[in-house]
N, C-alpha and C. Protein backbone atom coordinates (compact mmCIF):
# COMPACT_ATOMS: atom_id res chain seq x y z
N UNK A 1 0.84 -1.17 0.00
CA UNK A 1 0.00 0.00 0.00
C UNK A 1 0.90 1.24 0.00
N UNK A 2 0.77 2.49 -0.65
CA UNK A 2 1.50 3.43 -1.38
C UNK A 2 0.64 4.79 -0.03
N UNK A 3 0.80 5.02 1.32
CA UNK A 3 0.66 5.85 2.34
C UNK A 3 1.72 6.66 2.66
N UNK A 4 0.88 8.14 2.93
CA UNK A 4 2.37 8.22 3.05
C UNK A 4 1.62 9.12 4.64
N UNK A 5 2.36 9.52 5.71
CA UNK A 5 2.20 10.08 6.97
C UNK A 5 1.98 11.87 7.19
N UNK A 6 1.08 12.26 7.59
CA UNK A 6 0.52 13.78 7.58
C UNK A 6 0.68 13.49 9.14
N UNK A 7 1.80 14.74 9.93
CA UNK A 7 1.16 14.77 11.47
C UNK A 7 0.64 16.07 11.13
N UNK A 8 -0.37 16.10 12.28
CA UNK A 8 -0.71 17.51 12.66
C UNK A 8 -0.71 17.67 14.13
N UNK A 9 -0.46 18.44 14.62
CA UNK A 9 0.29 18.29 16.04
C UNK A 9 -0.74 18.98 16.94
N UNK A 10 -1.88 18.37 18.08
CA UNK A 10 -2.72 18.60 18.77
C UNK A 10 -2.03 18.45 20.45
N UNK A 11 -2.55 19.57 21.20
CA UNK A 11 -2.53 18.86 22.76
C UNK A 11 -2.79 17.67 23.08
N UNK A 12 -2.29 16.87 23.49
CA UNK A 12 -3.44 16.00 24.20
C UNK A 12 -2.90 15.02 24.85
N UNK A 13 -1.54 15.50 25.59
CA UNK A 13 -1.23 14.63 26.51
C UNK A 13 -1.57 15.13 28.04
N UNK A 14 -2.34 16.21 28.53
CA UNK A 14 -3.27 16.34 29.34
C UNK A 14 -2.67 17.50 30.21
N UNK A 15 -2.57 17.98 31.12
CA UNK A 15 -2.42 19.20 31.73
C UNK A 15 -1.06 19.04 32.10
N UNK A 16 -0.79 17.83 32.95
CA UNK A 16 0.68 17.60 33.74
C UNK A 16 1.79 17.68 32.48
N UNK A 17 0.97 17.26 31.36
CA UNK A 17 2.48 17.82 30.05
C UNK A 17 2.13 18.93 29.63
N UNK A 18 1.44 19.38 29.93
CA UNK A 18 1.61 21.29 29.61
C UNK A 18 2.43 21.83 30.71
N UNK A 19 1.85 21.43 31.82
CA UNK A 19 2.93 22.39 32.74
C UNK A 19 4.48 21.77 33.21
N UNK A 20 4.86 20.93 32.47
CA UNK A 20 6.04 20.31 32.49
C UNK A 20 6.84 21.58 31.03
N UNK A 21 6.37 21.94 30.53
CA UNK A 21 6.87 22.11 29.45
C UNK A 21 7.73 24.04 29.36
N UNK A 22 7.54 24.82 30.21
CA UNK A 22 7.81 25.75 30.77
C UNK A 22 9.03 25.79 30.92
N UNK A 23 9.89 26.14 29.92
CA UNK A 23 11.29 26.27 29.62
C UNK A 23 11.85 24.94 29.18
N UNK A 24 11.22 24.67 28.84
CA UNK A 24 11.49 23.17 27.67
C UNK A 24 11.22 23.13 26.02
N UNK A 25 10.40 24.24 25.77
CA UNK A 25 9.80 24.04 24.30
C UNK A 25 11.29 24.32 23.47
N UNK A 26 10.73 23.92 22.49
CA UNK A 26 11.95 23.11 21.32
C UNK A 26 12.85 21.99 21.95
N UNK A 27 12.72 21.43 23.32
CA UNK A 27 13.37 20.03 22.97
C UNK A 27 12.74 18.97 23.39
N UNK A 28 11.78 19.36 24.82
CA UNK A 28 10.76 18.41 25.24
C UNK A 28 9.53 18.27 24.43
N UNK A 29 9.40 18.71 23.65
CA UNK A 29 7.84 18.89 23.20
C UNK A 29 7.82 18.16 21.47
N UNK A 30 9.40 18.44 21.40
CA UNK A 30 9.85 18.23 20.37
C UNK A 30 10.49 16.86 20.12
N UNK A 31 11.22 16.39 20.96
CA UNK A 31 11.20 15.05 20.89
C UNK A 31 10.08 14.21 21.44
N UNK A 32 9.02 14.67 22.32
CA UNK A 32 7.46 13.67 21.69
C UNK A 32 7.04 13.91 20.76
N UNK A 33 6.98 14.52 20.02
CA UNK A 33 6.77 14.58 18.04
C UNK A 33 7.30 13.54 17.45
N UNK A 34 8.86 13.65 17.87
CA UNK A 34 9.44 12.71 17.23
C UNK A 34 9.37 11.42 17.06
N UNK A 35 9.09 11.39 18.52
CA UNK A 35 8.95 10.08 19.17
C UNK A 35 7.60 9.09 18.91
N UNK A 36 6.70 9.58 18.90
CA UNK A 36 5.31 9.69 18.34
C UNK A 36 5.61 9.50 16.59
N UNK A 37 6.38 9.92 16.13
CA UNK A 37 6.58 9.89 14.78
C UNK A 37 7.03 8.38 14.37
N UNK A 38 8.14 8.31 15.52
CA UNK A 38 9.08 6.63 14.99
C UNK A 38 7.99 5.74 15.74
N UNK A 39 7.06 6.11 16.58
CA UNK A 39 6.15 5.06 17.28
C UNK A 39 4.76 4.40 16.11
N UNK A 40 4.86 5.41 15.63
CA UNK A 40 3.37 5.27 14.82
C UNK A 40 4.15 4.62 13.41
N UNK A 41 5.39 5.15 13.14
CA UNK A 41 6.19 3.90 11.72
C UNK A 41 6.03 2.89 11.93
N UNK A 42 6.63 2.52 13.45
CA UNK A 42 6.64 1.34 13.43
C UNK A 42 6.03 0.35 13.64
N UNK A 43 4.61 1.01 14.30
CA UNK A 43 2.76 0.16 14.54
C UNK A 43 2.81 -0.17 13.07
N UNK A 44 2.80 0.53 12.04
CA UNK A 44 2.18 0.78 10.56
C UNK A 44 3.23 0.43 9.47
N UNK A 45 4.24 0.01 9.67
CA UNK A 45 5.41 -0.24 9.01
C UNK A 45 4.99 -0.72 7.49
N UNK A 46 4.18 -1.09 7.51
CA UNK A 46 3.43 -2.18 6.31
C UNK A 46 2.70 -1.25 5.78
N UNK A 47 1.84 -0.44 6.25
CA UNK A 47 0.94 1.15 5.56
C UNK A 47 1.64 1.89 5.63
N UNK A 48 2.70 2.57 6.26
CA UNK A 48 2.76 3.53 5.48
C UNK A 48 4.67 3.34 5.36
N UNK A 49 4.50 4.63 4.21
CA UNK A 49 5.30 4.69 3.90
C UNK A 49 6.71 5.72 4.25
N UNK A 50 7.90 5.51 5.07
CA UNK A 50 8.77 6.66 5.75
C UNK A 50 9.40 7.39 4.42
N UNK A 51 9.07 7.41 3.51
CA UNK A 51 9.85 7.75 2.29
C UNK A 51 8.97 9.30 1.94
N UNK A 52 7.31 9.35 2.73
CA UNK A 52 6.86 10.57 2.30
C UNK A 52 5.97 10.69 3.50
N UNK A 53 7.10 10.95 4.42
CA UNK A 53 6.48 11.48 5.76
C UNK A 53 6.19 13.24 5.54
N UNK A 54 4.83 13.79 5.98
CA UNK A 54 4.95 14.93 5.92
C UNK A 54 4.37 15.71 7.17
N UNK A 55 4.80 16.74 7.43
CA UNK A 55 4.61 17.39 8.82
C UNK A 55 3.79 18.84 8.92
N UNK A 56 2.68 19.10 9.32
CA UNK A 56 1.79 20.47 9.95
C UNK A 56 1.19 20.88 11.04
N UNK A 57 1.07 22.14 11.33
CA UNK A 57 0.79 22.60 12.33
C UNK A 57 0.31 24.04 12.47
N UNK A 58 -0.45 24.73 13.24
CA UNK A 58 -0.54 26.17 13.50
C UNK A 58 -0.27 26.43 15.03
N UNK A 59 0.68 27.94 14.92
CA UNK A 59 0.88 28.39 15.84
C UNK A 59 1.87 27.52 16.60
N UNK A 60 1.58 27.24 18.13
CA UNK A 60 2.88 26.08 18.23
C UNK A 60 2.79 24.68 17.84
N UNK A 61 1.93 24.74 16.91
CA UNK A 61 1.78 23.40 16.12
C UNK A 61 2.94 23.43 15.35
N UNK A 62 2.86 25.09 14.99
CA UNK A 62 3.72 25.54 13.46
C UNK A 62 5.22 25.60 14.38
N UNK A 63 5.50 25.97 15.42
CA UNK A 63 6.61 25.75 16.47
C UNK A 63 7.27 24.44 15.94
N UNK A 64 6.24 23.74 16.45
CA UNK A 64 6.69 22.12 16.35
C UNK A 64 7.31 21.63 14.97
N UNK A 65 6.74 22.26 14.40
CA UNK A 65 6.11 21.67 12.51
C UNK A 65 8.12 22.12 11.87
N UNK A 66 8.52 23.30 12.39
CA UNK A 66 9.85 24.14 11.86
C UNK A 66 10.91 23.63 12.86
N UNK A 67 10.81 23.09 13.90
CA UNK A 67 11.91 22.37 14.84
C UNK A 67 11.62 21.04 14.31
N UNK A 68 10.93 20.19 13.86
CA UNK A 68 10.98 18.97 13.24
C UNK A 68 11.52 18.99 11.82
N UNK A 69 11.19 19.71 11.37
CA UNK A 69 11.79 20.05 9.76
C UNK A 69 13.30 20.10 10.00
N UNK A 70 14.03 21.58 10.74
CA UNK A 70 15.05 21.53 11.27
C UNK A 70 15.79 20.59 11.86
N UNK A 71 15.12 20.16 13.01
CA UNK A 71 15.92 18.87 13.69
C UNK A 71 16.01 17.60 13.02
N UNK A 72 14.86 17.43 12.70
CA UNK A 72 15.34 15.77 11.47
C UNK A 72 14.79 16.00 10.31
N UNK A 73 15.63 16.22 9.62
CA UNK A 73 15.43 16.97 7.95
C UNK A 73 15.66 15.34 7.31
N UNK A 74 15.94 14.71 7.62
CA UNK A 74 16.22 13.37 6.94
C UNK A 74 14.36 12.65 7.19
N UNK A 75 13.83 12.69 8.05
CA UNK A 75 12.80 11.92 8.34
C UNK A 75 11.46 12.62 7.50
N UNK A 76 11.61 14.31 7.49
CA UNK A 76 10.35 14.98 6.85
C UNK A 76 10.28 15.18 5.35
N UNK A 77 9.86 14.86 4.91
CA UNK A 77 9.42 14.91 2.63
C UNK A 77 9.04 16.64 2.86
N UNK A 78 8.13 16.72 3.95
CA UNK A 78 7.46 18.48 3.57
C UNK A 78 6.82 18.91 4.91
N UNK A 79 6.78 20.11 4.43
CA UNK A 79 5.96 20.52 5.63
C UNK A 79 5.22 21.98 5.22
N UNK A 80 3.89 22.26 6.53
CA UNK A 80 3.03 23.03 6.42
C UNK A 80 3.24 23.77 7.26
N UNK A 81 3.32 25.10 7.68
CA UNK A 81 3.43 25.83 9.18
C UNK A 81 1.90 26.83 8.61
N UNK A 82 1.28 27.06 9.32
CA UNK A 82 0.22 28.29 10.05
C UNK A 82 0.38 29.07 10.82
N UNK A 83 1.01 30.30 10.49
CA UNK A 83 1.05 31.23 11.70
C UNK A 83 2.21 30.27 12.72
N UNK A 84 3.16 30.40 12.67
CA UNK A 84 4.22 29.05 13.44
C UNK A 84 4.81 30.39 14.29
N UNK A 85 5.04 30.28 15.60
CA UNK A 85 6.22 30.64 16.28
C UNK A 85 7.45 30.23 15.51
N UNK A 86 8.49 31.44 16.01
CA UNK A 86 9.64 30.86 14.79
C UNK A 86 11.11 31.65 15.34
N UNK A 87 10.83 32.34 15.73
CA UNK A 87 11.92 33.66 16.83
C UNK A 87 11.46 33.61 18.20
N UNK A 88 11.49 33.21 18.99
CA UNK A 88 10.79 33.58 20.39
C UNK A 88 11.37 35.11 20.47
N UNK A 89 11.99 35.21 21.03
CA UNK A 89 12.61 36.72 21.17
C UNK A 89 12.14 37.83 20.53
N UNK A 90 12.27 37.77 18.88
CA UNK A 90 11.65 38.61 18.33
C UNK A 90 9.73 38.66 18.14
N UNK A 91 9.43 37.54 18.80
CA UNK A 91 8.05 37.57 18.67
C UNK A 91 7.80 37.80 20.01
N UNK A 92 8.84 38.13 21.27
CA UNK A 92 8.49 38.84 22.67
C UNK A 92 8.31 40.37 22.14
N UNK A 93 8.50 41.01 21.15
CA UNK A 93 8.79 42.55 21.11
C UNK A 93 7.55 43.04 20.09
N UNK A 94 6.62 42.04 19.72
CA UNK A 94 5.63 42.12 18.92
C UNK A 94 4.59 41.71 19.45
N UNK A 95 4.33 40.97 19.75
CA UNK A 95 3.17 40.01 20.27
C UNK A 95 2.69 40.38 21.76
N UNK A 96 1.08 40.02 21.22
CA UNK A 96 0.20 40.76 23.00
C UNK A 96 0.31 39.51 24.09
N UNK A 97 1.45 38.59 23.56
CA UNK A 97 1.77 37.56 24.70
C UNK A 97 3.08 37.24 25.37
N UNK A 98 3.89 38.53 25.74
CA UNK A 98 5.04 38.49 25.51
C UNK A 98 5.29 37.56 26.77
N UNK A 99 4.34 37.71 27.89
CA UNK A 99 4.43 37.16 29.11
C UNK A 99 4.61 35.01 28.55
N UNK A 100 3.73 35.02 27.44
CA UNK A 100 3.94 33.88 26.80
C UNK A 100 5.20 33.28 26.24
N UNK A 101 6.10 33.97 25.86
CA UNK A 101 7.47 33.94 25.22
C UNK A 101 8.60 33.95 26.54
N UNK A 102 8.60 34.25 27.35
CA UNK A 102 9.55 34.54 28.54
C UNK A 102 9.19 33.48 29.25
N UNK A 103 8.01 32.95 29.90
CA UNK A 103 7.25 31.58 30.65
C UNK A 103 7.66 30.32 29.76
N UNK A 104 7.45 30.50 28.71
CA UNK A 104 7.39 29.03 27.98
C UNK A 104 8.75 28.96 27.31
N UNK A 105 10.05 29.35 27.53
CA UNK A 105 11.58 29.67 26.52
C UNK A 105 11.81 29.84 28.52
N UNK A 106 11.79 30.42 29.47
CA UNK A 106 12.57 30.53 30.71
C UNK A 106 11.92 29.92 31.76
N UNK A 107 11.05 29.03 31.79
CA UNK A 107 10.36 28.38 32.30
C UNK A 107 9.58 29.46 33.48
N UNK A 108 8.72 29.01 34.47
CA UNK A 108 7.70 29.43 35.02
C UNK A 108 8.27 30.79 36.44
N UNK A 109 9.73 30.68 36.68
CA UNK A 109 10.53 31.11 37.97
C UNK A 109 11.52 32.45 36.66
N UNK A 110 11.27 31.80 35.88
CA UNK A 110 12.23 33.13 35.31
C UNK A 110 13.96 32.81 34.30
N UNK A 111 14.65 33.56 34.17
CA UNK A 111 15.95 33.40 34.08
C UNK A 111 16.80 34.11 34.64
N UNK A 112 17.64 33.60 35.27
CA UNK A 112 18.81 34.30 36.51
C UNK A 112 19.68 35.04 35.04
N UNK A 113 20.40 36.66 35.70
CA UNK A 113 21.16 37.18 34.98
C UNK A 113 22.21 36.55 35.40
N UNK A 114 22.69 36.19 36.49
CA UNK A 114 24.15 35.37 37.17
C UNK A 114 23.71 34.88 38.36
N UNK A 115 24.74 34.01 38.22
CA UNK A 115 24.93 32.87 39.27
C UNK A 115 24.31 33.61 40.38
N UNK A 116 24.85 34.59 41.08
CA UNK A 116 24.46 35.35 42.58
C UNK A 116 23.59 35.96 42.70
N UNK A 117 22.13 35.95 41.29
CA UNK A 117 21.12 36.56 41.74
C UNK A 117 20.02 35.30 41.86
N UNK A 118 19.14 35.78 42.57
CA UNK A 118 18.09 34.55 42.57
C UNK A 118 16.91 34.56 41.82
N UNK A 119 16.39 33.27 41.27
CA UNK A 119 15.72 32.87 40.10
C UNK A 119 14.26 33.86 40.65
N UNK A 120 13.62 34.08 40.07
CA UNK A 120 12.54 34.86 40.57
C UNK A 120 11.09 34.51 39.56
N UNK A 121 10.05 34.86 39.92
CA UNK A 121 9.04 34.24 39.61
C UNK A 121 8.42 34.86 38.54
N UNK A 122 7.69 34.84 37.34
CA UNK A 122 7.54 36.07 36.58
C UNK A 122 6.74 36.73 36.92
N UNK A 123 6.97 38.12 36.82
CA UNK A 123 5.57 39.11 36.92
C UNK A 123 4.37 39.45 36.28
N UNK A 124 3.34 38.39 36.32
CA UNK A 124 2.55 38.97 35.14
C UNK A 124 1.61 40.12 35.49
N UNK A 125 1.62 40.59 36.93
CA UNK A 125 1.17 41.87 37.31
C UNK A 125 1.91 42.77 36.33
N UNK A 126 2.93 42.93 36.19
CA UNK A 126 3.60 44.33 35.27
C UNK A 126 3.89 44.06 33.64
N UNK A 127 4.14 42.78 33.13
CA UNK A 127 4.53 41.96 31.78
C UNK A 127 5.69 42.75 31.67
N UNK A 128 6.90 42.30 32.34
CA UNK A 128 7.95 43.34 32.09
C UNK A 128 8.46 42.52 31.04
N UNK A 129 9.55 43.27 30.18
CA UNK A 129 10.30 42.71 28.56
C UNK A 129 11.47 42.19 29.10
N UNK A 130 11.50 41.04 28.31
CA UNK A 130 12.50 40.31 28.21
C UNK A 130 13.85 41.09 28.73
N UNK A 131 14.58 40.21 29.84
CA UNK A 131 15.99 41.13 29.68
C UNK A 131 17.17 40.08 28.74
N UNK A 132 18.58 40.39 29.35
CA UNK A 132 19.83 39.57 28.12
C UNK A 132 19.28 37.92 28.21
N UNK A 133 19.15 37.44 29.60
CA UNK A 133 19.95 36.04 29.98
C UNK A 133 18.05 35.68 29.15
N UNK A 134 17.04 35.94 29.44
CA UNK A 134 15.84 35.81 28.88
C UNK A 134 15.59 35.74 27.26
N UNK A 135 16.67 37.11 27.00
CA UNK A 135 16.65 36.90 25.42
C UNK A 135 17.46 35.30 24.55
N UNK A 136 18.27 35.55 25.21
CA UNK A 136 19.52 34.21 24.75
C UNK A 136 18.68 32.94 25.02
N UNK A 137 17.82 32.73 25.98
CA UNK A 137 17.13 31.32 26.31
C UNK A 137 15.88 31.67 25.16
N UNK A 138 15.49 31.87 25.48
CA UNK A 138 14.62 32.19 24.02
C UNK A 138 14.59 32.08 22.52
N UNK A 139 16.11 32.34 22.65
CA UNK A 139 16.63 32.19 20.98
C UNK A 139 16.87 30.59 20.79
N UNK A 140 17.44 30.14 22.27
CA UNK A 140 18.22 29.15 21.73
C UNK A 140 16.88 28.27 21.48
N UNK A 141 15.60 28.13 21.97
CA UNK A 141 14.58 26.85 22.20
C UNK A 141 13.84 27.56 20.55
N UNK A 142 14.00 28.72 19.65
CA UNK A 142 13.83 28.84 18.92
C UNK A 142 13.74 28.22 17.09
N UNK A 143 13.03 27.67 16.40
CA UNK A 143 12.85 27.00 15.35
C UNK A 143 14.38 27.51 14.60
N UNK A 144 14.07 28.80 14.50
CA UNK A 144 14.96 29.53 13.56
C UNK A 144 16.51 29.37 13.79
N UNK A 145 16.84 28.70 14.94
CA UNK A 145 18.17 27.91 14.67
C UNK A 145 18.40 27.08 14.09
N UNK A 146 17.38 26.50 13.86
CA UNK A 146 17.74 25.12 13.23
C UNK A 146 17.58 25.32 11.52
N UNK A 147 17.12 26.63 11.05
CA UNK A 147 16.48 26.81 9.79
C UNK A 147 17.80 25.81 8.41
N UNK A 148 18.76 26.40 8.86
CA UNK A 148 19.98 25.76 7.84
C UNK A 148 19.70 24.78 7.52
N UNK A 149 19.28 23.69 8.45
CA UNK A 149 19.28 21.89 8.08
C UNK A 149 17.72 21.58 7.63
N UNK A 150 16.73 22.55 7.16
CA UNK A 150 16.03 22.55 6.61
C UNK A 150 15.78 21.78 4.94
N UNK A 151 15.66 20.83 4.68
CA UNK A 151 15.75 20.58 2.99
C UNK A 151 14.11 19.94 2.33
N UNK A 152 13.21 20.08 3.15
CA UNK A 152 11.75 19.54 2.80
C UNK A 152 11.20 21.13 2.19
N UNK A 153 10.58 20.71 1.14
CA UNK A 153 9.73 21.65 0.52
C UNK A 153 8.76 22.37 1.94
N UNK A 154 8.67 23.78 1.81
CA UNK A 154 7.99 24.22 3.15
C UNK A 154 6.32 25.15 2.53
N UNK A 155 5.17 24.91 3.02
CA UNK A 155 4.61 25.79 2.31
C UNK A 155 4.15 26.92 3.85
N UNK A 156 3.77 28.01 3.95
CA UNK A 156 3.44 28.88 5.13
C UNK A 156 2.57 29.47 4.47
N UNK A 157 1.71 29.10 5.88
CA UNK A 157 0.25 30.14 5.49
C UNK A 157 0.26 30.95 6.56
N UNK A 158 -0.17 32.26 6.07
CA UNK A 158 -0.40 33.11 7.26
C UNK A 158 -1.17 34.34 7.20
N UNK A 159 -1.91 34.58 8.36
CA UNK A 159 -2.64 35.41 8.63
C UNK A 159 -2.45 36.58 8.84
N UNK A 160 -2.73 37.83 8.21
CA UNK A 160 -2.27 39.03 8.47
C UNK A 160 -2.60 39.94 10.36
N UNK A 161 -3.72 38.86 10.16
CA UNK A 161 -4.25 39.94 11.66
C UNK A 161 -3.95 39.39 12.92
N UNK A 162 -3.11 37.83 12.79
CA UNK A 162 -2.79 37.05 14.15
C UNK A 162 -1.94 38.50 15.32
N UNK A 163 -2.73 38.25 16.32
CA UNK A 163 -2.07 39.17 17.54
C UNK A 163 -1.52 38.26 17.63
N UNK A 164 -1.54 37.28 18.37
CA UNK A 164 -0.70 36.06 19.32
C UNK A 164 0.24 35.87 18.78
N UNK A 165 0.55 35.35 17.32
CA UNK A 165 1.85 34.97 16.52
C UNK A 165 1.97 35.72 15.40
N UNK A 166 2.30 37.25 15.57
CA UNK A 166 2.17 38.16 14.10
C UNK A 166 3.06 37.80 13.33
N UNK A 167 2.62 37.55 12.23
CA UNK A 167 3.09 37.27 10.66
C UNK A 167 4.50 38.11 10.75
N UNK A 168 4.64 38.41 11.42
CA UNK A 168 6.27 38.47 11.02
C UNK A 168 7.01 37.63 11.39
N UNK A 169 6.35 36.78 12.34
CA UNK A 169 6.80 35.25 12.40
C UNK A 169 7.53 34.52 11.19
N UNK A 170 6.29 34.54 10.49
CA UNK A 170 6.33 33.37 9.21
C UNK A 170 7.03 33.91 8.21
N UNK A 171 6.77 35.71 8.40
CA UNK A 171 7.65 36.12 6.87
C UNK A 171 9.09 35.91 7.22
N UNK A 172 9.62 35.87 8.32
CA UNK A 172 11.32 35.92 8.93
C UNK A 172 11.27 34.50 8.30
N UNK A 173 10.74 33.35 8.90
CA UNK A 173 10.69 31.59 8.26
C UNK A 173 11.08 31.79 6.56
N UNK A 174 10.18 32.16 6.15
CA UNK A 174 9.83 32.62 4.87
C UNK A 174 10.88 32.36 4.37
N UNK A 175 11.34 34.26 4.06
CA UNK A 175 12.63 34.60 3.64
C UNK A 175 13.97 34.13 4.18
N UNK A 176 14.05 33.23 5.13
CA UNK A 176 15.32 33.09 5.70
C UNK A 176 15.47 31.76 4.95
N UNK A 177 14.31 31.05 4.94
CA UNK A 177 14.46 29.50 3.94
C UNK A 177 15.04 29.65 2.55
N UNK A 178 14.10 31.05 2.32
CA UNK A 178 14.59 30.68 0.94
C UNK A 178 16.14 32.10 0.56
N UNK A 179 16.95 31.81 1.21
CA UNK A 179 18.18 32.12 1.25
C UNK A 179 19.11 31.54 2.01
N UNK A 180 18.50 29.99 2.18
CA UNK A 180 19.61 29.09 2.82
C UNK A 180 20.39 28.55 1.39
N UNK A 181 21.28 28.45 1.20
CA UNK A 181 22.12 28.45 0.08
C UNK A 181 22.14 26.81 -0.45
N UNK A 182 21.89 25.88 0.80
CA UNK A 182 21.49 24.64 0.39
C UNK A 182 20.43 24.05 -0.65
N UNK A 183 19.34 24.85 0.16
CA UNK A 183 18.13 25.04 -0.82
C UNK A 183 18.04 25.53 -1.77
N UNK A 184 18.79 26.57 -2.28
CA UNK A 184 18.75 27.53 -3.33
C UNK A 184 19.77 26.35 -4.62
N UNK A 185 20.69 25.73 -4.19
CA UNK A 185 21.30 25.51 -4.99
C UNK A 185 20.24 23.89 -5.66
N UNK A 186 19.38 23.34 -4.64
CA UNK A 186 18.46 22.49 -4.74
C UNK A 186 17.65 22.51 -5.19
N UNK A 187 17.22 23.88 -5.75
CA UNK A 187 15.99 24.00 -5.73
C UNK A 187 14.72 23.90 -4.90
N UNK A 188 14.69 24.09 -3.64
CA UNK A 188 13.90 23.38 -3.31
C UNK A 188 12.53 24.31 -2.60
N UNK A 189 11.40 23.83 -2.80
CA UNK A 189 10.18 25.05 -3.00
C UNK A 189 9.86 25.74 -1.54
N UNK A 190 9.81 26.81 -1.79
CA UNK A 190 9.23 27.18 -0.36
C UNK A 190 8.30 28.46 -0.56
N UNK A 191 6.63 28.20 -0.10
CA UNK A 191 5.73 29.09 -0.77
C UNK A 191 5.22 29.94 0.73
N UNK A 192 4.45 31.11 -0.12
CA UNK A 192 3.95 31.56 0.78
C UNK A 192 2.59 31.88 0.68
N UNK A 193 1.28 31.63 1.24
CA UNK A 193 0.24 32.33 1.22
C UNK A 193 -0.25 33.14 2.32
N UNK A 194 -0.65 34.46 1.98
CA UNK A 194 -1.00 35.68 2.66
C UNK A 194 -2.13 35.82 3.42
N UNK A 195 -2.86 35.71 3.60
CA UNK A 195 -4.21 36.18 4.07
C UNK A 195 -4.27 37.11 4.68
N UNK A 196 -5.33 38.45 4.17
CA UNK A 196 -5.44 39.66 4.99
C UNK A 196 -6.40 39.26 6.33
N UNK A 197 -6.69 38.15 6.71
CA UNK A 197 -7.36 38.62 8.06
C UNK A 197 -6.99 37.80 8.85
């Protein structure tokens, strides 16, 4: 049989893995994708097929969807992002969730500037901005490191009016794919559709 694998990436491992995940996203969240990925090959080994595995998501679906592309570029044929987180950092200086970007990249207590200060809890009474040691953790649990090892055709859809994940998300994804020099010399497609609302 000629199958080939679509994830689309839903909650639903129940509350205690949401709040485990609070300065973990891009590696905990990301290797149950994965993991979930080689689990379900190998139930189905006989249906489907690992030769045209393909991967989607919105929002931190689309998170997920660009750290799987990135992280195992050998396992994904393609992928879909929606409105994807893609910069944490730069989507703390845009977005009406910045308190969202600092909690979920520095987990729930914060990020220490040095050793001799103490971890502290976040404020969501004030939503204060990101400081250095906050920015750097942020970047690093970020998709957009991994963009280089990217080689699956990518298509991005996105919404012009998302508050939560503004499209400058997806246009940074966008344009940064298609000036990875790997791809370019590959050919390899990477589209975009717009939507004004």
């Amino acid at each position: 049989m000629d199958c080939c694998v679509c994830l689309c990436f839903l909650q639903g491992y129940g509350q205690a893995e949401l709040d485990s995940l609070p300065g973990r996203i891009g590696a905990q969240d990301v290797s149950d994708m994965h993991t979930a990925t080689m689990a379900a090959l190998e139930v189905n080994d006989m249906q489907l097929d690992p030769q045209r595995i393909c991967v989607a998501g919105g929002s931190h679906g689309g998170f997920l969807t660009a750290h799987l592309l990135g992280q195992y570029p050998s396992l994904f044929r393609a992928g879909a992002c929606r409105n994807p987180v893609i910069n944490v950092p730069s989507m703390s200086m845009v977005s009406d969730i910045t308190d969202w970007c600092i909690v979920e990249a520095c987990g729930v207590k914060g990020c220490k500037l040095s050793n001799s200060e103490p971890e502290v809890l976040y404020n969501f009474a004030s939503y204060d901005s990101p400081n250095t040691a906050q920015l750097a953790k942020m970047y690093n649990c970020s998709p957009i490191r991994h963009v280089q090892n990217v080689t699956a055709p990518v298509l991005m859809l996105l919404g012009a009016k998302d508050r939560r994940v503004p499209v400058s998300q997806g246009l940074e994804y966008f344009h940064t794919l298609r000036r990875v020099q790997d791809r370019l010399a590959a050919k390899v497609s990477t589209e975009m559709r717009l939507y004004p609302g």
